[in-house]
PDB file of N, CA and C in Angstrom:
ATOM      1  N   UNK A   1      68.333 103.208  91.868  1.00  0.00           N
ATOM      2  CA  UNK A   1      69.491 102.366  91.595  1.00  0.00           C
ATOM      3  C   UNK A   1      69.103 100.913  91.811  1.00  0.00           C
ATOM      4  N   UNK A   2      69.572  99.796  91.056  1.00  0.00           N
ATOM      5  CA  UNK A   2      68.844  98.846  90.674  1.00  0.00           C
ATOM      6  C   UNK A   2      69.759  98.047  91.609  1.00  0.00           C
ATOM      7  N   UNK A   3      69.311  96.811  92.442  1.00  0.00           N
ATOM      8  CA  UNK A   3      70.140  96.134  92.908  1.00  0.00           C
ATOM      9  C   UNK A   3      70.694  94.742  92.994  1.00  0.00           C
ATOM     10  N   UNK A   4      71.299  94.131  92.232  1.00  0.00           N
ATOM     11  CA  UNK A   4      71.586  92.572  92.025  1.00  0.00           C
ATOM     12  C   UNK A   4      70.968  91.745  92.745  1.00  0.00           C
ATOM     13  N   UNK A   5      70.368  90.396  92.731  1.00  0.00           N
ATOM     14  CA  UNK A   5      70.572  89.585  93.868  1.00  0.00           C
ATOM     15  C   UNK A   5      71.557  88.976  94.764  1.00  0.00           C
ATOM     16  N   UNK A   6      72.738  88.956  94.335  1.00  0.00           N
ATOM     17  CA  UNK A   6      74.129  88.756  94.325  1.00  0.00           C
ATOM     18  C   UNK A   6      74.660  89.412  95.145  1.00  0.00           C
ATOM     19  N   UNK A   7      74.160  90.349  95.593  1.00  0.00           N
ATOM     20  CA  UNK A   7      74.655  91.867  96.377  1.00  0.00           C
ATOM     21  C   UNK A   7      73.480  91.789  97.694  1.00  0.00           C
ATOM     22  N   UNK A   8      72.813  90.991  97.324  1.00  0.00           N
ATOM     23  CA  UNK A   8      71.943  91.232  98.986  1.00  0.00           C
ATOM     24  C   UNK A   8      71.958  90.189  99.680  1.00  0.00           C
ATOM     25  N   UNK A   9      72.475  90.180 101.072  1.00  0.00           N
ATOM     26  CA  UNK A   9      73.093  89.575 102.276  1.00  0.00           C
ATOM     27  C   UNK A   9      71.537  89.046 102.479  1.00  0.00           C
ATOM     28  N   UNK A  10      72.011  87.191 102.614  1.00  0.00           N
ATOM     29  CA  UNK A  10      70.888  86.411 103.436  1.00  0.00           C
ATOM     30  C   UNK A  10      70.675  87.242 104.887  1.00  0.00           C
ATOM     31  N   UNK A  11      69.345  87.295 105.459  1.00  0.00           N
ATOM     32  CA  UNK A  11      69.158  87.578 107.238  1.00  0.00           C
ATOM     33  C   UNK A  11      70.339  86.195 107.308  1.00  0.00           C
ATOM     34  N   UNK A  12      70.999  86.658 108.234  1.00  0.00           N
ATOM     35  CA  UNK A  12      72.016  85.805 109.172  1.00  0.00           C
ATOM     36  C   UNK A  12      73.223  86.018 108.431  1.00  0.00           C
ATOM     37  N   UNK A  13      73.692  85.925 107.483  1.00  0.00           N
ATOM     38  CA  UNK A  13      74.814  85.574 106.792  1.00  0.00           C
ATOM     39  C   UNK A  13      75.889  86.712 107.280  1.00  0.00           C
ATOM     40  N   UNK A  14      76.889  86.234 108.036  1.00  0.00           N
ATOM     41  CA  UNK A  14      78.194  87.534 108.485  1.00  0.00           C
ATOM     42  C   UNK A  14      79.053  87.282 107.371  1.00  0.00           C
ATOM     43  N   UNK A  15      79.635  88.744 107.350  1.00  0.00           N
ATOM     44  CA  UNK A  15      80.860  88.957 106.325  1.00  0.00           C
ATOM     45  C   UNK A  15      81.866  88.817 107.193  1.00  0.00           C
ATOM     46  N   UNK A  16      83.050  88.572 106.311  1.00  0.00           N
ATOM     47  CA  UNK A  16      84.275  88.125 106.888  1.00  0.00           C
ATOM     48  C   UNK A  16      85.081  88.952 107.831  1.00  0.00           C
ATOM     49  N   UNK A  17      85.875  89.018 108.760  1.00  0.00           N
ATOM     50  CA  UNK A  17      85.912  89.939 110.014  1.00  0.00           C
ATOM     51  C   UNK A  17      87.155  90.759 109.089  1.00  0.00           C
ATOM     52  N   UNK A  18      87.134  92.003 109.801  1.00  0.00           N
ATOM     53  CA  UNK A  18      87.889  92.872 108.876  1.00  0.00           C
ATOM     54  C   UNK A  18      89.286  93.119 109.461  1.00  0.00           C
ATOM     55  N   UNK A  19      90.195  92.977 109.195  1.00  0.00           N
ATOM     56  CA  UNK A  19      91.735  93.035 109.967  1.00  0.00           C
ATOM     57  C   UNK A  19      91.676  94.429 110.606  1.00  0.00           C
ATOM     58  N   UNK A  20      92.478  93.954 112.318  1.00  0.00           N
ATOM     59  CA  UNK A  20      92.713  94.797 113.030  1.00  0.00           C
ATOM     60  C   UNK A  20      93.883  95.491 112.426  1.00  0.00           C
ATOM     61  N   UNK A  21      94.697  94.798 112.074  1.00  0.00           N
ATOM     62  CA  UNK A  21      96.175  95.749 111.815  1.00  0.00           C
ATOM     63  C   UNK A  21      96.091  95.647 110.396  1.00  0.00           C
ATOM     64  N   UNK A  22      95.699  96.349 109.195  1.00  0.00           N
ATOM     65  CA  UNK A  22      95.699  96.013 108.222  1.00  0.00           C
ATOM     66  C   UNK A  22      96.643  96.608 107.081  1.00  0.00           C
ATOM     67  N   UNK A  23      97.176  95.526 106.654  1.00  0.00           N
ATOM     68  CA  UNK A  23      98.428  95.669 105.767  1.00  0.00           C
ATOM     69  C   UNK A  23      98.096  95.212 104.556  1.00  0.00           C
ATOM     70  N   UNK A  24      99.335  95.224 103.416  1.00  0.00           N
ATOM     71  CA  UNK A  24      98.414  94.618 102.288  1.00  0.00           C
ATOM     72  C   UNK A  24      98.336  93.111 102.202  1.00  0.00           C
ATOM     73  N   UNK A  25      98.782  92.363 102.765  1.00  0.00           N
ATOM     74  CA  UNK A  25      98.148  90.883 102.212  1.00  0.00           C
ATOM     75  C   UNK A  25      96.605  90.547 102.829  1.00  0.00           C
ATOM     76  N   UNK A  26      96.442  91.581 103.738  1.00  0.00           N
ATOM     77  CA  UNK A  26      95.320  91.302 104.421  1.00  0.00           C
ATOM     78  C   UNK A  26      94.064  92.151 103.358  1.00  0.00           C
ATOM     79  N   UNK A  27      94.474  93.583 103.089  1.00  0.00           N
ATOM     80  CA  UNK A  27      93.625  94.402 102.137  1.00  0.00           C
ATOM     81  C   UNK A  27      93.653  93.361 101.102  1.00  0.00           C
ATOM     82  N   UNK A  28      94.720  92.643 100.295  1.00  0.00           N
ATOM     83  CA  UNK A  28      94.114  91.535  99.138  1.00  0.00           C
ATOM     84  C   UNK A  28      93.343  90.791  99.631  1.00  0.00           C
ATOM     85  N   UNK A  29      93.397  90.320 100.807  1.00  0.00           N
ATOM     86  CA  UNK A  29      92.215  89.012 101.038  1.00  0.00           C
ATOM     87  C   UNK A  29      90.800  90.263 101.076  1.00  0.00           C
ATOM     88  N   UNK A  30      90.718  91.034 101.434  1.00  0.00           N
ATOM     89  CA  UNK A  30      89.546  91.498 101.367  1.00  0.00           C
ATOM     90  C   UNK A  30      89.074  91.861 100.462  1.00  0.00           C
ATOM     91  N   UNK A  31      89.779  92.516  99.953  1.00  0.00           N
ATOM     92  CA  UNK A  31      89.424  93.069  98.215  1.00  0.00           C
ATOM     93  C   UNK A  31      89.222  91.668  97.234  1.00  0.00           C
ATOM     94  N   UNK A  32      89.762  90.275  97.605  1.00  0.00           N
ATOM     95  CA  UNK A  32      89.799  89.473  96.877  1.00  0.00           C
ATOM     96  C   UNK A  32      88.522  88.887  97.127  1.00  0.00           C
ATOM     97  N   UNK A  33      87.996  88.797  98.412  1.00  0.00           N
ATOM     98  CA  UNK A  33      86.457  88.545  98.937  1.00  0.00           C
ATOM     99  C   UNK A  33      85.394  89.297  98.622  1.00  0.00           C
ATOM    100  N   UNK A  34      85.947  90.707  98.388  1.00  0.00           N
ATOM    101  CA  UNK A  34      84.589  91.221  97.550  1.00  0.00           C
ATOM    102  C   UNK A  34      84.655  91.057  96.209  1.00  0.00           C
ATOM    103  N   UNK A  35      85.529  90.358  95.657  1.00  0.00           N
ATOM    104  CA  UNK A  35      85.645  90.179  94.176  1.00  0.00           C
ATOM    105  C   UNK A  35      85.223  88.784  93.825  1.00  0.00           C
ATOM    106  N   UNK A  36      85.156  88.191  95.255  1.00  0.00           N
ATOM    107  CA  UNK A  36      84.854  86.242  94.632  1.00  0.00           C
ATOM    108  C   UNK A  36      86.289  86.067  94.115  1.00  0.00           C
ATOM    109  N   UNK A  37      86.877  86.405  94.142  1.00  0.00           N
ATOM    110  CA  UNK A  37      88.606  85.638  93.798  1.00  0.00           C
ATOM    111  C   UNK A  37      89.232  84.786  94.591  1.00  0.00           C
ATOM    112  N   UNK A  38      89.539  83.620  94.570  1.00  0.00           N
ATOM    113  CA  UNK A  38      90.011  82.690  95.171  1.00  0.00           C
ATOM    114  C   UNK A  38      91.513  83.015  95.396  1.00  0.00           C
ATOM    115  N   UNK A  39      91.899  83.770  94.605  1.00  0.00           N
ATOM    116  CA  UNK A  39      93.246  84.406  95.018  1.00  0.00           C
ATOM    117  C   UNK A  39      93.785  85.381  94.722  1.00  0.00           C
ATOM    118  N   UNK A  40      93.551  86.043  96.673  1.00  0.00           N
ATOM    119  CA  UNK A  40      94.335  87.305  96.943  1.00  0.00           C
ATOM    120  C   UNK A  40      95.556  87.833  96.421  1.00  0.00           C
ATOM    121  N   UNK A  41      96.950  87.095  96.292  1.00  0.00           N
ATOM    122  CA  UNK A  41      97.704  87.742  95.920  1.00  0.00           C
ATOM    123  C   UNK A  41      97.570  88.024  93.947  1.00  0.00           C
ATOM    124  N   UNK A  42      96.296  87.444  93.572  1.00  0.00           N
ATOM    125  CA  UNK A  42      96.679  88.313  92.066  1.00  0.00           C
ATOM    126  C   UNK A  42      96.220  89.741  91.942  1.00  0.00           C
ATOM    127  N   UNK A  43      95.433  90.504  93.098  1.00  0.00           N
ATOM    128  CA  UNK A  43      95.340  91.585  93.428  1.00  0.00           C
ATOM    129  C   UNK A  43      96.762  92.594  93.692  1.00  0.00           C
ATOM    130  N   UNK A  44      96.577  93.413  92.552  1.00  0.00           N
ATOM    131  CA  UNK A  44      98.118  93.997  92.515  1.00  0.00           C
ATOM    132  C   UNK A  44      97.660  95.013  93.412  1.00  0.00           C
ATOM    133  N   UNK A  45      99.122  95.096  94.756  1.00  0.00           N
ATOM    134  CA  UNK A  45      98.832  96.523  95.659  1.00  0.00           C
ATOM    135  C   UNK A  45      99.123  97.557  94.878  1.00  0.00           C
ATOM    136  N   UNK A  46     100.020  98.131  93.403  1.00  0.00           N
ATOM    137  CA  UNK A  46     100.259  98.877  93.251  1.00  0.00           C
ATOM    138  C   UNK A  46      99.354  99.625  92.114  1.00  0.00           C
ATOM    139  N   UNK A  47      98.017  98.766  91.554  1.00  0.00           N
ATOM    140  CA  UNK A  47      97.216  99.215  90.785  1.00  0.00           C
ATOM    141  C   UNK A  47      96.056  99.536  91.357  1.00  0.00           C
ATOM    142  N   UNK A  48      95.073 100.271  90.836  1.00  0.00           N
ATOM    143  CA  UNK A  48      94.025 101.182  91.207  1.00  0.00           C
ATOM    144  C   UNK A  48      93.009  99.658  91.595  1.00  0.00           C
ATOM    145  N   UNK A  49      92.518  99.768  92.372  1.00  0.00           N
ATOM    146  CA  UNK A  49      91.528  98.439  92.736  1.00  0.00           C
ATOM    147  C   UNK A  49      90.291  98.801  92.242  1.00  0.00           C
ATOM    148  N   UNK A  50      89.710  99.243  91.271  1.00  0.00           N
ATOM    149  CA  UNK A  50      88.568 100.141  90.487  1.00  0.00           C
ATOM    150  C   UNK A  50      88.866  99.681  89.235  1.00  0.00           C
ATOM    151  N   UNK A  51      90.716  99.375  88.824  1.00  0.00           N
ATOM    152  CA  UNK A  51      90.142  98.998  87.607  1.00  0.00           C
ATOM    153  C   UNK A  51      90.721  97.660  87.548  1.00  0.00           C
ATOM    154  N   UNK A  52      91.035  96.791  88.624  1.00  0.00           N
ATOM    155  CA  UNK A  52      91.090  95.537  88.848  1.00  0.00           C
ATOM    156  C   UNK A  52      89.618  94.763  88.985  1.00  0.00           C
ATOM    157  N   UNK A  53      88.609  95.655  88.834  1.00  0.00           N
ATOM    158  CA  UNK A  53      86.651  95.091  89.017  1.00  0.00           C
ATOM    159  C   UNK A  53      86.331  95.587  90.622  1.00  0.00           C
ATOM    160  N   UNK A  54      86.916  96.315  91.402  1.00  0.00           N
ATOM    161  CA  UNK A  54      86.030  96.303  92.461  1.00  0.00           C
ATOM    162  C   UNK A  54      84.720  97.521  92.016  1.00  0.00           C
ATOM    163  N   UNK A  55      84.043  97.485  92.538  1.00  0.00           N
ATOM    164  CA  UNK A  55      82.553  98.688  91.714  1.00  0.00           C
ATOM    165  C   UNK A  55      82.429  99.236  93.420  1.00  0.00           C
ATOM    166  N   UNK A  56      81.515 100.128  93.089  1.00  0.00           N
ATOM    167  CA  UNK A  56      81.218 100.877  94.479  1.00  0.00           C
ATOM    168  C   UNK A  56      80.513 100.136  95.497  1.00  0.00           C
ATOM    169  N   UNK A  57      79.475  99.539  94.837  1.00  0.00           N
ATOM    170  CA  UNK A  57      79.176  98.883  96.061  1.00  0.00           C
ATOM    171  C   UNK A  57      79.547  97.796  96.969  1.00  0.00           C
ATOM    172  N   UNK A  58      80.555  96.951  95.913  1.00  0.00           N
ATOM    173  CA  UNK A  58      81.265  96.582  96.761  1.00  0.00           C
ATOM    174  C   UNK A  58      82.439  97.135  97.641  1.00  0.00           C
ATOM    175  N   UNK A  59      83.022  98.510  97.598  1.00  0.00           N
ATOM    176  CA  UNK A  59      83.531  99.242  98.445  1.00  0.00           C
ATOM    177  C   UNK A  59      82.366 100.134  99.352  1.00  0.00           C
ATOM    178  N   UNK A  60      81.440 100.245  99.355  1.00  0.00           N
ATOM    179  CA  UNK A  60      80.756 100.522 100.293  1.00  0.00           C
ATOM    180  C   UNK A  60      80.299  99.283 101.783  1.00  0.00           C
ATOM    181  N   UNK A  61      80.204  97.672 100.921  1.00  0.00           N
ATOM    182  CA  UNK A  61      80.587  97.009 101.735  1.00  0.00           C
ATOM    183  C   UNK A  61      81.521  96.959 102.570  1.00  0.00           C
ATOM    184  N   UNK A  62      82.953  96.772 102.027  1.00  0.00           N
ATOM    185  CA  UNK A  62      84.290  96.923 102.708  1.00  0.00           C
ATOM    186  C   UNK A  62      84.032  98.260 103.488  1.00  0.00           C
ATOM    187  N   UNK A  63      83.457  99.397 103.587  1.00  0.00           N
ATOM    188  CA  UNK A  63      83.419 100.447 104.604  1.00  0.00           C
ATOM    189  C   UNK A  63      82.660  99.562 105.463  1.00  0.00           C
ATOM    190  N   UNK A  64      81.580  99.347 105.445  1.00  0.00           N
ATOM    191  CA  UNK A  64      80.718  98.973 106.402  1.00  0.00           C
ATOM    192  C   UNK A  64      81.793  98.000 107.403  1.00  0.00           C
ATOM    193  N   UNK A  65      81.981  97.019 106.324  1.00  0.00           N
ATOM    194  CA  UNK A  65      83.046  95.800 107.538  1.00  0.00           C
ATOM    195  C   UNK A  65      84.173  96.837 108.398  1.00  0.00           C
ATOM    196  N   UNK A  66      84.926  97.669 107.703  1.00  0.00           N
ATOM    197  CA  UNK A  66      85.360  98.288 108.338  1.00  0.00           C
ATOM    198  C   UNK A  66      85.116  99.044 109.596  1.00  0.00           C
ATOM    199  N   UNK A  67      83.992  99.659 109.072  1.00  0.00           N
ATOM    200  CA  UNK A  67      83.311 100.160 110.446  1.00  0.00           C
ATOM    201  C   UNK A  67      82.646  99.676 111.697  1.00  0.00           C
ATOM    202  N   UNK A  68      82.163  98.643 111.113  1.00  0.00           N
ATOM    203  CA  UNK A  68      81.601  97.403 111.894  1.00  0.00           C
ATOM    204  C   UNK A  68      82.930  97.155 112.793  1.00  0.00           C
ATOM    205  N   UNK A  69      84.015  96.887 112.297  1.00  0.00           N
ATOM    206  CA  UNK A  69      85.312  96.611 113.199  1.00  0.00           C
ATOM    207  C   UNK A  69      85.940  97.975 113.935  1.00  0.00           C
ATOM    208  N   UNK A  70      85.337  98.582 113.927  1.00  0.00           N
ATOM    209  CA  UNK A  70      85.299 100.409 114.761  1.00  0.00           C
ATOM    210  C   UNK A  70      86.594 101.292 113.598  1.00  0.00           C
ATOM    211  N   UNK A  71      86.486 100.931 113.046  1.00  0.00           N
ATOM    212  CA  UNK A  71      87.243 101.901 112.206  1.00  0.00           C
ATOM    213  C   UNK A  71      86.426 103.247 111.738  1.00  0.00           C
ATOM    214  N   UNK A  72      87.061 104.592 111.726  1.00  0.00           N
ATOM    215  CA  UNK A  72      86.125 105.608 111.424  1.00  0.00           C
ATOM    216  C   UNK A  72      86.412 106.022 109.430  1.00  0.00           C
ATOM    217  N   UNK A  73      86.451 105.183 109.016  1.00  0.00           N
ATOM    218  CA  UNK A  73      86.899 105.717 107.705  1.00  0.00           C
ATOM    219  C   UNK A  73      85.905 105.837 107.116  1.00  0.00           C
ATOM    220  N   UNK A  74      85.637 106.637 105.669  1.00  0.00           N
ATOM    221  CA  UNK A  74      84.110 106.632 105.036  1.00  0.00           C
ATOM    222  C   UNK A  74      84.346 106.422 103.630  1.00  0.00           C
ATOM    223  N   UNK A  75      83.497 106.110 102.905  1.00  0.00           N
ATOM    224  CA  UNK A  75      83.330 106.056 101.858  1.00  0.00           C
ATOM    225  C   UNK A  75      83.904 106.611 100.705  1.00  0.00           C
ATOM    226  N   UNK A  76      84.183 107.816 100.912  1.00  0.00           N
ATOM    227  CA  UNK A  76      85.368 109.123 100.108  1.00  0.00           C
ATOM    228  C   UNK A  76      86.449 108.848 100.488  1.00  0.00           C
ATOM    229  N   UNK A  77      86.751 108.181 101.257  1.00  0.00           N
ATOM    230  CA  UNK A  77      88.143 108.208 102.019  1.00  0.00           C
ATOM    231  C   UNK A  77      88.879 106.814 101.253  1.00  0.00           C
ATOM    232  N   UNK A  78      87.904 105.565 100.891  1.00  0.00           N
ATOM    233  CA  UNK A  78      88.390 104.526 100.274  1.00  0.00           C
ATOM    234  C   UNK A  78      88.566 105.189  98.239  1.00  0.00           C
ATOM    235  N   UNK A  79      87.602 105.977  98.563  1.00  0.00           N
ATOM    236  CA  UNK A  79      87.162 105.786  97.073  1.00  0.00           C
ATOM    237  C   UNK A  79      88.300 106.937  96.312  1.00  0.00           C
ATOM    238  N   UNK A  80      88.865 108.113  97.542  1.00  0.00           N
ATOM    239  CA  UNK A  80      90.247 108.950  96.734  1.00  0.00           C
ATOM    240  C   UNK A  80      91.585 108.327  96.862  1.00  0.00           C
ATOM    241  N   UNK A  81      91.459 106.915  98.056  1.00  0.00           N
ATOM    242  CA  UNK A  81      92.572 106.558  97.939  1.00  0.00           C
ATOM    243  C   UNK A  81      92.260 104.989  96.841  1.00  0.00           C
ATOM    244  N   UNK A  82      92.886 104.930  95.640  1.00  0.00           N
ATOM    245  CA  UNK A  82      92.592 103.871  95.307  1.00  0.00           C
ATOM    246  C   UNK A  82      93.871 102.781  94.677  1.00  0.00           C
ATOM    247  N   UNK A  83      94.571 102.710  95.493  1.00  0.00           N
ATOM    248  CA  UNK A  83      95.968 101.348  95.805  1.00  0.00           C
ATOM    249  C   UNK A  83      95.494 100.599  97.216  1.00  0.00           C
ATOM    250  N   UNK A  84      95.829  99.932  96.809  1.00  0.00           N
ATOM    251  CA  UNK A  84      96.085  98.760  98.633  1.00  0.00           C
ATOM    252  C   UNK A  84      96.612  99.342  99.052  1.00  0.00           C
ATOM    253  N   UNK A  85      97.866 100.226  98.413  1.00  0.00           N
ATOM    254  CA  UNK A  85      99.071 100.843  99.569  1.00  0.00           C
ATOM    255  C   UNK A  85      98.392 102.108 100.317  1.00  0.00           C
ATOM    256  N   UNK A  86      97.437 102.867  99.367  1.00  0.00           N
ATOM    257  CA  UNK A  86      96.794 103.850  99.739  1.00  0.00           C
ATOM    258  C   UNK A  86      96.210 102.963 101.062  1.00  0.00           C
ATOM    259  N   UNK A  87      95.191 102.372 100.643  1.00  0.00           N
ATOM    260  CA  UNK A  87      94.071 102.106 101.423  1.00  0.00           C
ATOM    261  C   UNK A  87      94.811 102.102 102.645  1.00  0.00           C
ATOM    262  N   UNK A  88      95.936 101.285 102.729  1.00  0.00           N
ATOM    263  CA  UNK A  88      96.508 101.298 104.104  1.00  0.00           C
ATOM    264  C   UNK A  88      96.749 102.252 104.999  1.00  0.00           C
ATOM    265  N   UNK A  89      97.318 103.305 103.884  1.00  0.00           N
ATOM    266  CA  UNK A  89      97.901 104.434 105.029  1.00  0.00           C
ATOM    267  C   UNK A  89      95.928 105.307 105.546  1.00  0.00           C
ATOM    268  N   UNK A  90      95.224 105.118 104.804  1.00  0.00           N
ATOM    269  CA  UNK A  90      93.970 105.690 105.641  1.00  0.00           C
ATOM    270  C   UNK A  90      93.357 104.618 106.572  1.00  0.00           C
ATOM    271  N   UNK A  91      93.462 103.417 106.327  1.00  0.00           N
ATOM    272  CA  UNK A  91      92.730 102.885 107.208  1.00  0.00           C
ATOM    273  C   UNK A  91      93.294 102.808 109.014  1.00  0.00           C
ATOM    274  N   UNK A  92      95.212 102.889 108.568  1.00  0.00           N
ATOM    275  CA  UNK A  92      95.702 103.361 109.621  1.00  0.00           C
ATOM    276  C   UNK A  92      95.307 104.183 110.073  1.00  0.00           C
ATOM    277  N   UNK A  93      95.341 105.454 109.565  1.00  0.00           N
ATOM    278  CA  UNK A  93      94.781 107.077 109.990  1.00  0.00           C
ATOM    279  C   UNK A  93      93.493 106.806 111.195  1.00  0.00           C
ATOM    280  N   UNK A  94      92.759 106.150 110.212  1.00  0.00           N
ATOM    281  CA  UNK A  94      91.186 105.979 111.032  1.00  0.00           C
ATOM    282  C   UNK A  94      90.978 104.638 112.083  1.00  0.00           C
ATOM    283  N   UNK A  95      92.240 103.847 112.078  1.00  0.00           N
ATOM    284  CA  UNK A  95      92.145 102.650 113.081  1.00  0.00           C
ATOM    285  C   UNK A  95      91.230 102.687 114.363  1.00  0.00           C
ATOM    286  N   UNK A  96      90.932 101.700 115.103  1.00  0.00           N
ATOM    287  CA  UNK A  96      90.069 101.450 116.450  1.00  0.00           C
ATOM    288  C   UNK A  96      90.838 102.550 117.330  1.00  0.00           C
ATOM    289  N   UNK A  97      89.864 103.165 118.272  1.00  0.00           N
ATOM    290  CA  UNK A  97      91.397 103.734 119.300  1.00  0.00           C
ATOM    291  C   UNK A  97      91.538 102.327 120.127  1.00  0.00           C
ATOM    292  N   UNK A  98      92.552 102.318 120.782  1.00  0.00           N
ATOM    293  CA  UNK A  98      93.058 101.069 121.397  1.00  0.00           C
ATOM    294  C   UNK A  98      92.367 101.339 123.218  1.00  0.00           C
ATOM    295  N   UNK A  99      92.158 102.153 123.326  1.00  0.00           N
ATOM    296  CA  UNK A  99      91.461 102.459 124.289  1.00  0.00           C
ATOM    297  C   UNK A  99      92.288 102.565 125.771  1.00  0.00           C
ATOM    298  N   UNK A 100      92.981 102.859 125.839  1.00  0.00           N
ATOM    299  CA  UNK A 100      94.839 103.028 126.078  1.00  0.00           C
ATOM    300  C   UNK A 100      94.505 104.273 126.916  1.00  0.00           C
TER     301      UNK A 100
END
């Protein structure tokens, strides 16, 4: 599988921190950051984000940030739910434990 230059992270360069409580204006800013879109809200929550341009690897990113922020969600889990509204109710599912 062939890989862009565009798609490979400078050494040093951090991605943007991934929302603790994540709802949808926050899933548009993210989805709008892996898209290079300067603006989140033209990301519709109620359409498939696959055929708004996100591609896999940039949802394999968004797992990683996710996980990176202790979320346990995976890759299948973004990719069967595909709305913002979806995304939400799994990323809830799989949230940080609060350690409580």
């Amino acid at each position: 599988m062939a890989c862009s230059r565009r798609h490979i992270r400078r050494a040093g360069e951090r991605s943007p921190m991934f929302p603790r409580d994540p709802d949808i204006s926050a899933l548009q800013q993210v989805v709008a950051t892996a898209l290079k879109n300067d603006d989140p809200s033209s990301i519709d929550p109620a359409e498939d984000v696959f055929d708004q341009g996100l591609d896999s690897l940039s949802t394999m990113e968004i797992v990683q940030r996710a996980r990176d922020a202790g979320y346990t969600v995976t890759y299948m889990d973004l990719l069967e739910a595909s709305t913002l509204g979806e995304w939400v109710e799994v990323l809830r599912e799989h949230a940080p434990s609060s350690g409580v």
